[in-house]
C-alpha atoms as a PDB file:
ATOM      1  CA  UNK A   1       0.000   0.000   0.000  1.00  0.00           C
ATOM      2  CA  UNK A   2       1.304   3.506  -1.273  1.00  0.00           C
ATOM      3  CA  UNK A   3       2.042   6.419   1.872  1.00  0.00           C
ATOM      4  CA  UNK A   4       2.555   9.511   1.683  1.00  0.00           C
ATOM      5  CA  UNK A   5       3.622  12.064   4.453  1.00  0.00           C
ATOM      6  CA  UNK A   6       1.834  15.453   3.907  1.00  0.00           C
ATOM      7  CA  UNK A   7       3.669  18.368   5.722  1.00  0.00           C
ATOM      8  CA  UNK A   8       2.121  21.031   7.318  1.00  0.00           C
ATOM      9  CA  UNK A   9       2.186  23.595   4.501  1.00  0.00           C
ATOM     10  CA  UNK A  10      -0.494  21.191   2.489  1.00  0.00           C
ATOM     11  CA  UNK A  11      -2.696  21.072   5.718  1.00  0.00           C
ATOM     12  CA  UNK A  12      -2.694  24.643   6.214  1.00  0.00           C
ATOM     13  CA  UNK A  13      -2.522  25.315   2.198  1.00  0.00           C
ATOM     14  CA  UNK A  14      -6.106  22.619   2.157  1.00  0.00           C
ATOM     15  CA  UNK A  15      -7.589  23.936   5.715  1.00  0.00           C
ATOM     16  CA  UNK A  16      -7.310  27.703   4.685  1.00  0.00           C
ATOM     17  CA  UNK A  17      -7.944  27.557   1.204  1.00  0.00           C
ATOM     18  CA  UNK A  18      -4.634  29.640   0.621  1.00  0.00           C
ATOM     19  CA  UNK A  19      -3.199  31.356  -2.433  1.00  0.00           C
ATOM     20  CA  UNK A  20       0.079  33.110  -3.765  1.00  0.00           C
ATOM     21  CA  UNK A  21       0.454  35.560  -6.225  1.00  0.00           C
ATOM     22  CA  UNK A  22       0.299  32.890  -9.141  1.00  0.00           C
ATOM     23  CA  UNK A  23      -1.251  29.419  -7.309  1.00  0.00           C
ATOM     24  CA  UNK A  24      -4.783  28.857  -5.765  1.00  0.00           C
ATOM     25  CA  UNK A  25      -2.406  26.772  -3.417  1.00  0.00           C
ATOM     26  CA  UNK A  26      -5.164  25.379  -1.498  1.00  0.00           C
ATOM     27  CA  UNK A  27      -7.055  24.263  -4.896  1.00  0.00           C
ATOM     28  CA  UNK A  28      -3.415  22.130  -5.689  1.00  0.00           C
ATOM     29  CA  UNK A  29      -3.647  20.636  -2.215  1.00  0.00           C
ATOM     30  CA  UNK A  30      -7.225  19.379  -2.926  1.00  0.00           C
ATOM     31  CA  UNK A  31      -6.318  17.965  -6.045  1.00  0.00           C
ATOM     32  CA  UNK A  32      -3.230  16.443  -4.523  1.00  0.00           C
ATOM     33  CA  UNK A  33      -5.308  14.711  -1.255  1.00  0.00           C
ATOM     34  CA  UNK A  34      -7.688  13.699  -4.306  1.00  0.00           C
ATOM     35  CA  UNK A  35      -5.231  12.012  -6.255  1.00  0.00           C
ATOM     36  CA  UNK A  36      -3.945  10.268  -3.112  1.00  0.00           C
ATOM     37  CA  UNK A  37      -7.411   9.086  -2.232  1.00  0.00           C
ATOM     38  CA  UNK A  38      -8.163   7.590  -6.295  1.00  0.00           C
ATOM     39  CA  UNK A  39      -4.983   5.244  -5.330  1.00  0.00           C
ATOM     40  CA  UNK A  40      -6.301   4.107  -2.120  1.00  0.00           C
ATOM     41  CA  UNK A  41      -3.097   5.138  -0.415  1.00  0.00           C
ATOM     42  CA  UNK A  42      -2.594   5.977   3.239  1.00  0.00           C
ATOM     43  CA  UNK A  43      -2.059   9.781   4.500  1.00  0.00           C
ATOM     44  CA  UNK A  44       0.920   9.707   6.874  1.00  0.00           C
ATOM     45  CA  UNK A  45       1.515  12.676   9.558  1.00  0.00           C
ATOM     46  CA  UNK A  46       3.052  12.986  12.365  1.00  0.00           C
ATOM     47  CA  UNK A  47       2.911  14.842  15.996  1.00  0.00           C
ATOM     48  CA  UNK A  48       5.390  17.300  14.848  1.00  0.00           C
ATOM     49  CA  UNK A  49       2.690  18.039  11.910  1.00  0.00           C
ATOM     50  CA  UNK A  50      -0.314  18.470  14.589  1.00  0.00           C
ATOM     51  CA  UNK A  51       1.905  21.055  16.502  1.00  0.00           C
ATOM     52  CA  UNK A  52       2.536  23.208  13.915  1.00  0.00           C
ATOM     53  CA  UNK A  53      -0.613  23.161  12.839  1.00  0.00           C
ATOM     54  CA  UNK A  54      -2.016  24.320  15.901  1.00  0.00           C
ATOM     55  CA  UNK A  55       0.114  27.178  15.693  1.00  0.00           C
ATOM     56  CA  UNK A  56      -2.309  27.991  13.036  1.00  0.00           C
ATOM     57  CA  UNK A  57      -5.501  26.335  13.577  1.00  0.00           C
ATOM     58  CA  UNK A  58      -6.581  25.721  17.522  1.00  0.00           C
ATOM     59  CA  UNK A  59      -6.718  21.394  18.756  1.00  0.00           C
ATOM     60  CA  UNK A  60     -10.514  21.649  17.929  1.00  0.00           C
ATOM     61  CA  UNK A  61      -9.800  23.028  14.209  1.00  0.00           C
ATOM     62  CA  UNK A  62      -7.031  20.438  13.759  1.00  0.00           C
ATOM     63  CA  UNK A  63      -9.690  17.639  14.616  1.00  0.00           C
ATOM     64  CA  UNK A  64     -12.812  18.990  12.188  1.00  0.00           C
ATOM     65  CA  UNK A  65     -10.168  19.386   9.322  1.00  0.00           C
ATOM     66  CA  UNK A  66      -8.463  15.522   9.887  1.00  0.00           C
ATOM     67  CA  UNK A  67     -12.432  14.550  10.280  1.00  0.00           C
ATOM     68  CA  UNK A  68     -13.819  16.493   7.452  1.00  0.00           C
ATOM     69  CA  UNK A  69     -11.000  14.733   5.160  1.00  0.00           C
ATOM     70  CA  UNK A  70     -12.009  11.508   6.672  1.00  0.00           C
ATOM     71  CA  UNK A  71     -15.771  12.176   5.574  1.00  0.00           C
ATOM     72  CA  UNK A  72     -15.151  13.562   2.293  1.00  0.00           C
ATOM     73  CA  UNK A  73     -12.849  12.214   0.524  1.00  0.00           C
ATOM     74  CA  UNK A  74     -13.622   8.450  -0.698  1.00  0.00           C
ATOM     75  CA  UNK A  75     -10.964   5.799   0.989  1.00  0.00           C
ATOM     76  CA  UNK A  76      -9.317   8.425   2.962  1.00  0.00           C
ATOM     77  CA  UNK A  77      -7.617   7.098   5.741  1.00  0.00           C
ATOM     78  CA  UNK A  78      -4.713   8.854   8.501  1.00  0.00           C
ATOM     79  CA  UNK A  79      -2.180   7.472  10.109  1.00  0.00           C
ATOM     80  CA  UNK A  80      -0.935   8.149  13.030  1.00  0.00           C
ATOM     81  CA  UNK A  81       3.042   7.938  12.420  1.00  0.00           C
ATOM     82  CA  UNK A  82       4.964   8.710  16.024  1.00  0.00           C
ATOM     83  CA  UNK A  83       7.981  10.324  16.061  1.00  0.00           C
ATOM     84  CA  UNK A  84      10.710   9.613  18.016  1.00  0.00           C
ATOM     85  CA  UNK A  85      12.659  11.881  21.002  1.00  0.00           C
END
């Protein structure tokens, strides 16, 4: 089974539908976590991930947007991948 670790700039670029001067950035996320979910891979992230995106979003935010992904997107599925001291 294909993984892939998404980094927090994809979260945040996907939870806050973000843009540049010459991307829709959180448009290319979507299509990205959509062409993970046609392969029926695994989405990989890790606690260092959930921090730093609670820099951004707050724990509750963090939850609806892993949730919502969960919900939405067909054979979605997260991983919880520990890192290590």
């Amino acid at each position: 089974m294909e993984r892939y670790y998404v980094d927090t700039n994809i979260w945040a670029d996907y939870g806050l539908d973000r843009k540049d001067k010459h991307h829709l950035l959180g448009d290319l996320a979507t299509v990205f976590l959509n062409k993970i979910a046609a392969r029926n891979a695994v989405i990989l992230y890790s606690d260092i991930v959930l921090n730093e995106l609670k820099t951004v979003f707050t724990s509750e935010q963090v939850r609806e947007l892993l949730q919502c992904l969960e919900n939405t997107i067909p054979h979605f599925s997260v991983e919880m991948n520990k890192t290590r001291p």
